[in-house]
PDB file of N, CA and C in Angstrom:
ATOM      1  N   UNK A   1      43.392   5.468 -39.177  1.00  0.00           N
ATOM      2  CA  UNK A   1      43.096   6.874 -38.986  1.00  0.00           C
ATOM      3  C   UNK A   1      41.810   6.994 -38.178  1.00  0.00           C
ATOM      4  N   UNK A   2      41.768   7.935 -37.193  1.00  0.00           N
ATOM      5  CA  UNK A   2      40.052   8.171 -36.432  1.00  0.00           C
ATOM      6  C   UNK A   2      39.545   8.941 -37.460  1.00  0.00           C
ATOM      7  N   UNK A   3      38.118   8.315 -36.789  1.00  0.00           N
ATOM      8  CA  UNK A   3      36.899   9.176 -37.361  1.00  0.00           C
ATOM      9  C   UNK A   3      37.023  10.491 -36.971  1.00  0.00           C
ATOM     10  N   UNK A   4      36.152  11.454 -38.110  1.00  0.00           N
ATOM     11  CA  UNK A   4      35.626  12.711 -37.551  1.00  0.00           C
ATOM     12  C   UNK A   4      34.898  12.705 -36.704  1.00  0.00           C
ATOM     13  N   UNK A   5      34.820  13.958 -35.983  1.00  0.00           N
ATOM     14  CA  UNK A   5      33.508  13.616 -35.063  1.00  0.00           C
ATOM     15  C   UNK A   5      32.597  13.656 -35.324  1.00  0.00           C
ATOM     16  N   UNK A   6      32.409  13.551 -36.636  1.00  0.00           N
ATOM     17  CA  UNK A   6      30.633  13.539 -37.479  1.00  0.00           C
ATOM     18  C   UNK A   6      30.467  12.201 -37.803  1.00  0.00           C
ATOM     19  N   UNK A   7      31.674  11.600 -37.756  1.00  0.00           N
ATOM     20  CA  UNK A   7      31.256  10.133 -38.040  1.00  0.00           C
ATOM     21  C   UNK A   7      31.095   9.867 -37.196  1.00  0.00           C
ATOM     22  N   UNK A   8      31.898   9.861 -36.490  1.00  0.00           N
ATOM     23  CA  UNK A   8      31.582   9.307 -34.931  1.00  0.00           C
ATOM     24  C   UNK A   8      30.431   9.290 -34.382  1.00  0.00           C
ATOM     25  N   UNK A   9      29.822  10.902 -34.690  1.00  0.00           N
ATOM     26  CA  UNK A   9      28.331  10.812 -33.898  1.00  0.00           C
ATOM     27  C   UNK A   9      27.405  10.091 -34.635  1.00  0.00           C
ATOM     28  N   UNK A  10      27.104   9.754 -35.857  1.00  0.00           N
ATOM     29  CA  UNK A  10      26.318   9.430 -36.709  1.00  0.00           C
ATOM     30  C   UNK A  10      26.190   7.897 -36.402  1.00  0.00           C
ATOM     31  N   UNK A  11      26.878   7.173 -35.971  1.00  0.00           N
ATOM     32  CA  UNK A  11      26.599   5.895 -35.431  1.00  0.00           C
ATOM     33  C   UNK A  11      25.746   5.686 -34.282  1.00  0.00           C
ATOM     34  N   UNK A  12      25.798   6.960 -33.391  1.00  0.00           N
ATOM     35  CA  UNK A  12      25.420   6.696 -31.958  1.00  0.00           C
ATOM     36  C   UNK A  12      23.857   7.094 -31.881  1.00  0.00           C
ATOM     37  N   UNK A  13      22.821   5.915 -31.187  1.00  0.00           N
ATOM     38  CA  UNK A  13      21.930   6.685 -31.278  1.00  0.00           C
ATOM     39  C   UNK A  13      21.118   5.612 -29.714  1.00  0.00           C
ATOM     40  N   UNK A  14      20.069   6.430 -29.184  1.00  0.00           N
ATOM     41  CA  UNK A  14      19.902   5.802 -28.044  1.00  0.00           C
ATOM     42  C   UNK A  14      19.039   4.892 -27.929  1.00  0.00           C
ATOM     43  N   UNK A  15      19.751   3.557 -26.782  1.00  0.00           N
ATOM     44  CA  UNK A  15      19.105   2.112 -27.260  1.00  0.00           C
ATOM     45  C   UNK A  15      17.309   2.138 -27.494  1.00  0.00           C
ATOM     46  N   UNK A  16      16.856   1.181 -27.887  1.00  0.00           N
ATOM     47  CA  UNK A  16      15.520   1.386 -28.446  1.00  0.00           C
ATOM     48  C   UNK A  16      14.862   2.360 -28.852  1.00  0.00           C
ATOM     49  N   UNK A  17      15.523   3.474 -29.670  1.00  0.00           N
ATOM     50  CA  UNK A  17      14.923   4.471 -30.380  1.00  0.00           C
ATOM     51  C   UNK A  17      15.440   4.753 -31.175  1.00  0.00           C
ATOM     52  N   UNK A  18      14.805   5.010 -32.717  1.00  0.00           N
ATOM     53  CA  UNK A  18      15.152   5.751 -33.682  1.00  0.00           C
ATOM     54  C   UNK A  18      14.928   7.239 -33.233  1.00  0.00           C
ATOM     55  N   UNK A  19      15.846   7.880 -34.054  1.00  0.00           N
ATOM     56  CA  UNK A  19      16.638   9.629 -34.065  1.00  0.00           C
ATOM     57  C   UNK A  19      16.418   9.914 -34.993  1.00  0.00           C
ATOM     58  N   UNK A  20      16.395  11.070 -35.269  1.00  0.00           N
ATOM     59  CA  UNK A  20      16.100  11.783 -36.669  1.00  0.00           C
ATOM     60  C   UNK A  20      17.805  12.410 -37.164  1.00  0.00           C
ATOM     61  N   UNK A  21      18.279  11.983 -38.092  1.00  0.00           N
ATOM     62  CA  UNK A  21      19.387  12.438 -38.347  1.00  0.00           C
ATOM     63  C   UNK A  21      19.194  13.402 -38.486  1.00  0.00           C
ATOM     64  N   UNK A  22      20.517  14.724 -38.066  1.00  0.00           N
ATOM     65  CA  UNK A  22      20.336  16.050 -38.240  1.00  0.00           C
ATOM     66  C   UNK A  22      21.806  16.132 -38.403  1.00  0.00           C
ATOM     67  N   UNK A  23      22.004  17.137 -39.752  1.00  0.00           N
ATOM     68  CA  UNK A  23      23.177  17.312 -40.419  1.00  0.00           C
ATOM     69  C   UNK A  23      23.560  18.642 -39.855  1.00  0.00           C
ATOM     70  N   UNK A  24      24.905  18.828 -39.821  1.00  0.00           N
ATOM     71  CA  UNK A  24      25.445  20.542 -39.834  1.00  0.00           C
ATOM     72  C   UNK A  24      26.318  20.687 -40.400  1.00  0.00           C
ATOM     73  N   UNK A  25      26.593  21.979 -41.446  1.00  0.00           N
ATOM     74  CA  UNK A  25      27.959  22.263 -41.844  1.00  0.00           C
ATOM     75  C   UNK A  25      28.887  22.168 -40.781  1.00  0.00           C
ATOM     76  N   UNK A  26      30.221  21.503 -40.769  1.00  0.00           N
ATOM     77  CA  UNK A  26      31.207  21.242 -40.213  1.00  0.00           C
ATOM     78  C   UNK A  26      31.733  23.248 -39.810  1.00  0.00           C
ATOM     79  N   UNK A  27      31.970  23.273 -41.013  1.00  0.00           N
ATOM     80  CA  UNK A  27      32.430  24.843 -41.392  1.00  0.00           C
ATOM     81  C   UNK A  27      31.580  26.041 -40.328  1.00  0.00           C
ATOM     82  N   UNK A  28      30.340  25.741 -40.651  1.00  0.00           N
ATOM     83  CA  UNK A  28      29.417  27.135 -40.141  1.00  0.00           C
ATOM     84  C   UNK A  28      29.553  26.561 -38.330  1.00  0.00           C
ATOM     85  N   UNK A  29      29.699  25.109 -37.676  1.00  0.00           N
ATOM     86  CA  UNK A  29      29.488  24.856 -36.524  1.00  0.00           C
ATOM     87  C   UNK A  29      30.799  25.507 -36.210  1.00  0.00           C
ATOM     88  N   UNK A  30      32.527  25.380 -36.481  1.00  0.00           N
ATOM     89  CA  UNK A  30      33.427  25.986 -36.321  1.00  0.00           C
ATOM     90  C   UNK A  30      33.398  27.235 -36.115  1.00  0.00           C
ATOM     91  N   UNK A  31      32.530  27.792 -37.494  1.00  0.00           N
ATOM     92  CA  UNK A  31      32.965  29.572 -37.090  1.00  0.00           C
ATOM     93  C   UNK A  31      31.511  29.936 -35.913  1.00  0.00           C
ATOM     94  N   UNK A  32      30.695  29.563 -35.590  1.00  0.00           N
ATOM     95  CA  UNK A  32      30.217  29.681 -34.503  1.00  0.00           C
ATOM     96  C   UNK A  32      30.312  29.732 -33.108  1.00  0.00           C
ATOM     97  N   UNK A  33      31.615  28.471 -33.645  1.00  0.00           N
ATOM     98  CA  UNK A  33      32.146  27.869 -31.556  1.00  0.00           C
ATOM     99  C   UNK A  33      33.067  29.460 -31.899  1.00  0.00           C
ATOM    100  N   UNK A  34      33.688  29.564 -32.881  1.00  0.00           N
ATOM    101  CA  UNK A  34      35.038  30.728 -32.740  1.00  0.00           C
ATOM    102  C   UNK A  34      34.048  31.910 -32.479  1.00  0.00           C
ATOM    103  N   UNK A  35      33.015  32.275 -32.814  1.00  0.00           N
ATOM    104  CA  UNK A  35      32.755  33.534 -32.223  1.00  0.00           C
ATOM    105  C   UNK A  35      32.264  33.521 -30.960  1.00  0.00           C
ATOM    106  N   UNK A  36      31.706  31.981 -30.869  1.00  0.00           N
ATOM    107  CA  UNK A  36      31.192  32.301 -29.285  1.00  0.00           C
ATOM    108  C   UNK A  36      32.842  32.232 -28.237  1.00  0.00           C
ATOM    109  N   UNK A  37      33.994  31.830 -28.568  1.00  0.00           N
ATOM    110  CA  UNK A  37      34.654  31.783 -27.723  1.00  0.00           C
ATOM    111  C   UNK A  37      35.312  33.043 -28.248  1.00  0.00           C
ATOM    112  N   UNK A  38      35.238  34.161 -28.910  1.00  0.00           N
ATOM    113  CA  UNK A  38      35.579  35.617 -29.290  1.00  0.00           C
ATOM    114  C   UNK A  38      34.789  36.397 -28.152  1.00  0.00           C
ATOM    115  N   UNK A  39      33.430  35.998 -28.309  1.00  0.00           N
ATOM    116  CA  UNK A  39      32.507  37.019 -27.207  1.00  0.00           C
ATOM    117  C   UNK A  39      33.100  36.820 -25.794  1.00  0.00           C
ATOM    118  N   UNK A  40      32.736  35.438 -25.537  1.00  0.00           N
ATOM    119  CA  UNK A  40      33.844  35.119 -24.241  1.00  0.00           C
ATOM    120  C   UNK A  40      35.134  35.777 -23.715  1.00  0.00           C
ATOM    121  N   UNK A  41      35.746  35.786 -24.702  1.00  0.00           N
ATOM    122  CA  UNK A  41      37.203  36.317 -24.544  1.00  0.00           C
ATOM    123  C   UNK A  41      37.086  38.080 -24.114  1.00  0.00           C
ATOM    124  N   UNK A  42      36.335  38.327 -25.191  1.00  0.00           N
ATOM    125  CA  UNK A  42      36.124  39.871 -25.116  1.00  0.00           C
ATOM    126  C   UNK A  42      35.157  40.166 -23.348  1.00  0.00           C
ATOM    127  N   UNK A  43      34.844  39.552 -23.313  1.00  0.00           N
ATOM    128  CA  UNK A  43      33.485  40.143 -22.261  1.00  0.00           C
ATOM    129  C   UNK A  43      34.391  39.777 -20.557  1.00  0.00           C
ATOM    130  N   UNK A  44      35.687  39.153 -21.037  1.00  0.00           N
ATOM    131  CA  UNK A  44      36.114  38.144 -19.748  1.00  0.00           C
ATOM    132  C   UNK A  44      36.328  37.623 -19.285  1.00  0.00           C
ATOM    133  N   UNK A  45      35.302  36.737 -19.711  1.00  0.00           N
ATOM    134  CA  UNK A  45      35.274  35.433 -19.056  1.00  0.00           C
ATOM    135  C   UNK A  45      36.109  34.427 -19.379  1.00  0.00           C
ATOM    136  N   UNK A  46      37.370  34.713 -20.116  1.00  0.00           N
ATOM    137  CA  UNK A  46      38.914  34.287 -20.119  1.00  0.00           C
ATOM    138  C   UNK A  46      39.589  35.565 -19.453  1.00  0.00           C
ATOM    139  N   UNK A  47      40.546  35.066 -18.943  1.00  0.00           N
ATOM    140  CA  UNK A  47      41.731  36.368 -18.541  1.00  0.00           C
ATOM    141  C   UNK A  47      42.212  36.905 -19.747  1.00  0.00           C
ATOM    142  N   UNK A  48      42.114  38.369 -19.929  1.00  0.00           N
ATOM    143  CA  UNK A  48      42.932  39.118 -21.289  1.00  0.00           C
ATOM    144  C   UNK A  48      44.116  38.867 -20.831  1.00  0.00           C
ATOM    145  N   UNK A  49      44.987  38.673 -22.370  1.00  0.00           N
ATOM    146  CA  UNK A  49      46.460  38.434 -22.205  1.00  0.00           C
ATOM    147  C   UNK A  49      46.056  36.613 -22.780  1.00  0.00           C
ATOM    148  N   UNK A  50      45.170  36.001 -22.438  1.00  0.00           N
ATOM    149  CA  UNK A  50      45.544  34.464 -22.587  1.00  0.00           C
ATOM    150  C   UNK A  50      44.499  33.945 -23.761  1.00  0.00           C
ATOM    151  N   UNK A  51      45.018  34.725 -25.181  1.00  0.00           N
ATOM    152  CA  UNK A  51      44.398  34.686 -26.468  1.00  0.00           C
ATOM    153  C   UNK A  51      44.543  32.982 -26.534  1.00  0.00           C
ATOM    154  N   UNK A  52      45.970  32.799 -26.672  1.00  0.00           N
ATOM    155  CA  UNK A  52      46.040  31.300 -27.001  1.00  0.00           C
ATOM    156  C   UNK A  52      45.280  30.233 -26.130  1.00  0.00           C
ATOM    157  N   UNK A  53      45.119  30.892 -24.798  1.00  0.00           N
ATOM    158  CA  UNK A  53      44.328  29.864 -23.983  1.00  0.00           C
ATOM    159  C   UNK A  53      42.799  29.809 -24.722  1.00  0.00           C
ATOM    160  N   UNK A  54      42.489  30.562 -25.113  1.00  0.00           N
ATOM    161  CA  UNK A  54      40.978  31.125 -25.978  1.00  0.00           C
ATOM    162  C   UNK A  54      41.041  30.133 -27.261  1.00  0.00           C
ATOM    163  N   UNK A  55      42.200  30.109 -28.244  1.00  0.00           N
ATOM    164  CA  UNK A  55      42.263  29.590 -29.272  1.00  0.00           C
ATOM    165  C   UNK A  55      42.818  28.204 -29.964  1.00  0.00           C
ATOM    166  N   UNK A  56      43.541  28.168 -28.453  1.00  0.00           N
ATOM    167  CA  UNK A  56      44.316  26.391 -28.362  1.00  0.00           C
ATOM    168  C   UNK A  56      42.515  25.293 -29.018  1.00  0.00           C
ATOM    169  N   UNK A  57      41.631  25.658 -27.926  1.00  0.00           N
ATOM    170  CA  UNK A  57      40.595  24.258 -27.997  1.00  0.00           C
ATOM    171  C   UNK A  57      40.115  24.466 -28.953  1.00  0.00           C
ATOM    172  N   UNK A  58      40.007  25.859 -30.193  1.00  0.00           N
ATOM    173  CA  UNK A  58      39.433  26.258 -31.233  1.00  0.00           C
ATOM    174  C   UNK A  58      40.019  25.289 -32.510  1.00  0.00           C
ATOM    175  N   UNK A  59      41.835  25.148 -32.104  1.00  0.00           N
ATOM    176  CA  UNK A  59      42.073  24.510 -32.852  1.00  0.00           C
ATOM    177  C   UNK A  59      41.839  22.910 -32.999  1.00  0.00           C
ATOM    178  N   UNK A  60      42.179  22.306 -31.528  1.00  0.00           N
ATOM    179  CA  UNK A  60      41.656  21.308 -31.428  1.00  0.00           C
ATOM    180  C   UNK A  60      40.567  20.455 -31.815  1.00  0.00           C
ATOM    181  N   UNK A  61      38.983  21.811 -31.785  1.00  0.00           N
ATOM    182  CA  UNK A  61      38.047  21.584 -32.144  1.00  0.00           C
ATOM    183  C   UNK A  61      37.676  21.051 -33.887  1.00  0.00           C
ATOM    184  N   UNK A  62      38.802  22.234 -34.430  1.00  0.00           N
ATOM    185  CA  UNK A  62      38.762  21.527 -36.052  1.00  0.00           C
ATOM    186  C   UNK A  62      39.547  20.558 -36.714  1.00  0.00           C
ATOM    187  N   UNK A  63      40.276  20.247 -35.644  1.00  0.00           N
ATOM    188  CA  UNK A  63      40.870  18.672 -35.856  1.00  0.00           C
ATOM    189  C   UNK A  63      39.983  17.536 -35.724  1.00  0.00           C
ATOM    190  N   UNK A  64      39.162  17.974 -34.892  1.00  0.00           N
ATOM    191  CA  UNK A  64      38.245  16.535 -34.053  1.00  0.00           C
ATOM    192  C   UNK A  64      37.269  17.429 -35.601  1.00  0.00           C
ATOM    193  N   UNK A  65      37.069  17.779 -35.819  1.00  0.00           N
ATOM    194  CA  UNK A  65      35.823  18.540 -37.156  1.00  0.00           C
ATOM    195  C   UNK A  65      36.442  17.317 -38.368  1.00  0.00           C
ATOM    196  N   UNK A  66      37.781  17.436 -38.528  1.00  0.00           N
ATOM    197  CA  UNK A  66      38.062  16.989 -39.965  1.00  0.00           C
ATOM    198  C   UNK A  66      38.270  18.481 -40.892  1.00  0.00           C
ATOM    199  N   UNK A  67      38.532  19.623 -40.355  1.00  0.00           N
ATOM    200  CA  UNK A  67      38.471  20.826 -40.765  1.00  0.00           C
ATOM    201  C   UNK A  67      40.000  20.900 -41.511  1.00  0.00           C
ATOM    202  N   UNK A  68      41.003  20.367 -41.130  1.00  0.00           N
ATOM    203  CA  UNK A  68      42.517  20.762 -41.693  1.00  0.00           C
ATOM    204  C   UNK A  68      42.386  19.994 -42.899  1.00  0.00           C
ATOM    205  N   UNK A  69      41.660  18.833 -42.706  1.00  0.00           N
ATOM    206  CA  UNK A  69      42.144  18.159 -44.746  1.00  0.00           C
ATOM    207  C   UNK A  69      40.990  18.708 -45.320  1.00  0.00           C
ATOM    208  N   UNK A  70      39.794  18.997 -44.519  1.00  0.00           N
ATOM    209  CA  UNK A  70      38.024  19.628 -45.502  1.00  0.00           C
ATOM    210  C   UNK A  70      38.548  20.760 -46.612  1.00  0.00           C
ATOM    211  N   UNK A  71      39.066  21.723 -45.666  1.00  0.00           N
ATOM    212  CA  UNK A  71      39.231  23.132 -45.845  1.00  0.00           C
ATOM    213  C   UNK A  71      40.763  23.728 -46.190  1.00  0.00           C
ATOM    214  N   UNK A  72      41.418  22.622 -44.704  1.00  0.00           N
ATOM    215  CA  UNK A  72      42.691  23.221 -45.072  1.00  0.00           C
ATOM    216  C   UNK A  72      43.086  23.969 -43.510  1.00  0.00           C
ATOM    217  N   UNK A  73      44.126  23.766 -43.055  1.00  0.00           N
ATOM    218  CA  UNK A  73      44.434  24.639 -41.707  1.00  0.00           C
ATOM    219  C   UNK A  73      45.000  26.499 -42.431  1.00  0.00           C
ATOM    220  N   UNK A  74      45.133  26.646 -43.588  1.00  0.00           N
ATOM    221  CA  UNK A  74      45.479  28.368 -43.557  1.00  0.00           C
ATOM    222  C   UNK A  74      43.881  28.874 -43.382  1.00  0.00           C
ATOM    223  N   UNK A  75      42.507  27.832 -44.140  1.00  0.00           N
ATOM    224  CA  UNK A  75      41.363  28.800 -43.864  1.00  0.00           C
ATOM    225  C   UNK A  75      40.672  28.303 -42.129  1.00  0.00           C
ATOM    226  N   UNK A  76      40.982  27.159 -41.915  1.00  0.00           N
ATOM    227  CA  UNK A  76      40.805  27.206 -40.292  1.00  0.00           C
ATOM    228  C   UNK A  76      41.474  28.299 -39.548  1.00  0.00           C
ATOM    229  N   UNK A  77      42.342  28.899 -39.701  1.00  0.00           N
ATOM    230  CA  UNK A  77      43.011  29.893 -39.429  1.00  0.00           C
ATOM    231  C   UNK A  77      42.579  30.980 -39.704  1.00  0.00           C
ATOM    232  N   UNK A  78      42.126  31.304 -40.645  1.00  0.00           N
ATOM    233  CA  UNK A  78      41.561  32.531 -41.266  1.00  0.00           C
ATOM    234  C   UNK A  78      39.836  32.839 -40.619  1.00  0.00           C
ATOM    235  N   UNK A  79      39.427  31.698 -40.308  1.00  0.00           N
ATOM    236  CA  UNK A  79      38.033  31.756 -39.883  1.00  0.00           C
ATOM    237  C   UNK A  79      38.277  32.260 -38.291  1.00  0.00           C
ATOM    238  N   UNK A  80      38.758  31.964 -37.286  1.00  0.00           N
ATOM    239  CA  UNK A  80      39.790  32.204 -35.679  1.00  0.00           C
ATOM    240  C   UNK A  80      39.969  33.323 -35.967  1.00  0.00           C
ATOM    241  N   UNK A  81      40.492  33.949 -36.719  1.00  0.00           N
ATOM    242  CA  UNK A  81      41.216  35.233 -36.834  1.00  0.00           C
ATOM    243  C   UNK A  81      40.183  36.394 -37.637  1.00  0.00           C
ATOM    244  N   UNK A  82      39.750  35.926 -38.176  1.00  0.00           N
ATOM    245  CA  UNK A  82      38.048  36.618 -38.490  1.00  0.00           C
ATOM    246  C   UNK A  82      37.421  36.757 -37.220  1.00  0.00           C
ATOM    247  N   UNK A  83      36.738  35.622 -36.475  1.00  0.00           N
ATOM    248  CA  UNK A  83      35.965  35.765 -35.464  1.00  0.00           C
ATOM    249  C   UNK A  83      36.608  36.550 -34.388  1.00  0.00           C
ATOM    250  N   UNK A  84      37.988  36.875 -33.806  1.00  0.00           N
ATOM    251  CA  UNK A  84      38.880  37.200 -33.140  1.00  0.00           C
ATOM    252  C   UNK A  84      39.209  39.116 -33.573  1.00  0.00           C
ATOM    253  N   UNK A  85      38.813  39.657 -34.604  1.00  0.00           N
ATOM    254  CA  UNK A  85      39.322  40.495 -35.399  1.00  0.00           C
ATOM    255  C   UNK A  85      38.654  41.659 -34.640  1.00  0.00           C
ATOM    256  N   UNK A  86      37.584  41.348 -34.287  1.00  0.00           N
ATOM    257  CA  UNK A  86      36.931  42.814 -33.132  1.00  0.00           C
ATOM    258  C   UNK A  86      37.700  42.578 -31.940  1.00  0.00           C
ATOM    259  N   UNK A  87      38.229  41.487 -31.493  1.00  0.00           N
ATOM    260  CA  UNK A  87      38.280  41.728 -30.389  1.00  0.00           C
ATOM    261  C   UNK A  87      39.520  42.382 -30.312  1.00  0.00           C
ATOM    262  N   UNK A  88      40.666  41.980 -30.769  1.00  0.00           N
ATOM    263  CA  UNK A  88      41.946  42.339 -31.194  1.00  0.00           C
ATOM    264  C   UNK A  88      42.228  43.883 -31.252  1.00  0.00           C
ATOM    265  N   UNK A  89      40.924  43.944 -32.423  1.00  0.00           N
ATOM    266  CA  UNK A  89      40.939  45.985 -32.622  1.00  0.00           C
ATOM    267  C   UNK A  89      40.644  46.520 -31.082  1.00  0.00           C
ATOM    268  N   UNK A  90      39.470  46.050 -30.759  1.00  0.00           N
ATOM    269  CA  UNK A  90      39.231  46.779 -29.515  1.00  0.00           C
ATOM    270  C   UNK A  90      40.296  46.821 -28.326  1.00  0.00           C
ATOM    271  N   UNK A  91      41.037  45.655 -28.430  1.00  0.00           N
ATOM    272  CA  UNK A  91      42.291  45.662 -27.203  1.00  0.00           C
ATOM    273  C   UNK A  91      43.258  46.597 -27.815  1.00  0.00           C
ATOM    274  N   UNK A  92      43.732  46.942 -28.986  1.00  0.00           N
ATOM    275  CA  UNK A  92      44.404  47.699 -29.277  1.00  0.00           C
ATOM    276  C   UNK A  92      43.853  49.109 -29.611  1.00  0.00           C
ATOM    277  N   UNK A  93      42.518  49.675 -29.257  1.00  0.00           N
ATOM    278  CA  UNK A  93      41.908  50.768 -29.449  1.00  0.00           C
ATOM    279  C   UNK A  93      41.400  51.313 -30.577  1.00  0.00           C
ATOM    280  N   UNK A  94      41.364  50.572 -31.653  1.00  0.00           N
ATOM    281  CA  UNK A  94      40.480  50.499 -32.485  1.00  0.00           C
ATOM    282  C   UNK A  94      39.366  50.224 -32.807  1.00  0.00           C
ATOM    283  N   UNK A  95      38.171  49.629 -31.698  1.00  0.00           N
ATOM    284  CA  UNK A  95      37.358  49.579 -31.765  1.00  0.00           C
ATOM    285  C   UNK A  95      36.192  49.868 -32.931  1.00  0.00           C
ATOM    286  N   UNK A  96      35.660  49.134 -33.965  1.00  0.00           N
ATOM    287  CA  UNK A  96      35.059  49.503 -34.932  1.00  0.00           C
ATOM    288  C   UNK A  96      33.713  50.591 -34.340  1.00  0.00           C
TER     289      UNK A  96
END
């Protein structure tokens, strides 16, 4: 089975220097990338109409996380669709 990508990074560090390990919730880095690629989406800088193009690497991203066995893919899902939830209203004129 591959590593997460937290394992992965946690090995790597640059030749002749010690690093200061620095931890992140897996969880809070996910729903972060999802809102920053929500603002994105909303502002443009994807073509509207190409949600899934927006949300394909979101998912990808919590595979390479270790997010589907951590959490579970219905709340990886639920977190996408949270961060996604203004934008959605506003394309359909609901705008909060």
């Amino acid at each position: 089975m591959a590593a997460s990508f937290f394992e992965q990074t946690k090995s790597m560090k640059p030749r002749g220097r010690e690093i200061e390990q620095i931890s992140a919730d897996p969880v809070e880095v996910f729903r972060s990338r999802c809102e920053a690629q929500a603002t994105l989406y909303a502002r443009g800088k994807r073509r509207k109409g190409d949600l899934l193009d927006a949300v394909d690497p979101l998912q990808e991203f919590a595979v390479k996380l270790g997010l589907n066995k951590l959490i579970g893919r219905d709340a990886v899902q639920a977190i996408m669709a949270e961060a996604f939830a203004p934008v959605r209203a506003a394309e359909k004129g609901n705008a909060p």
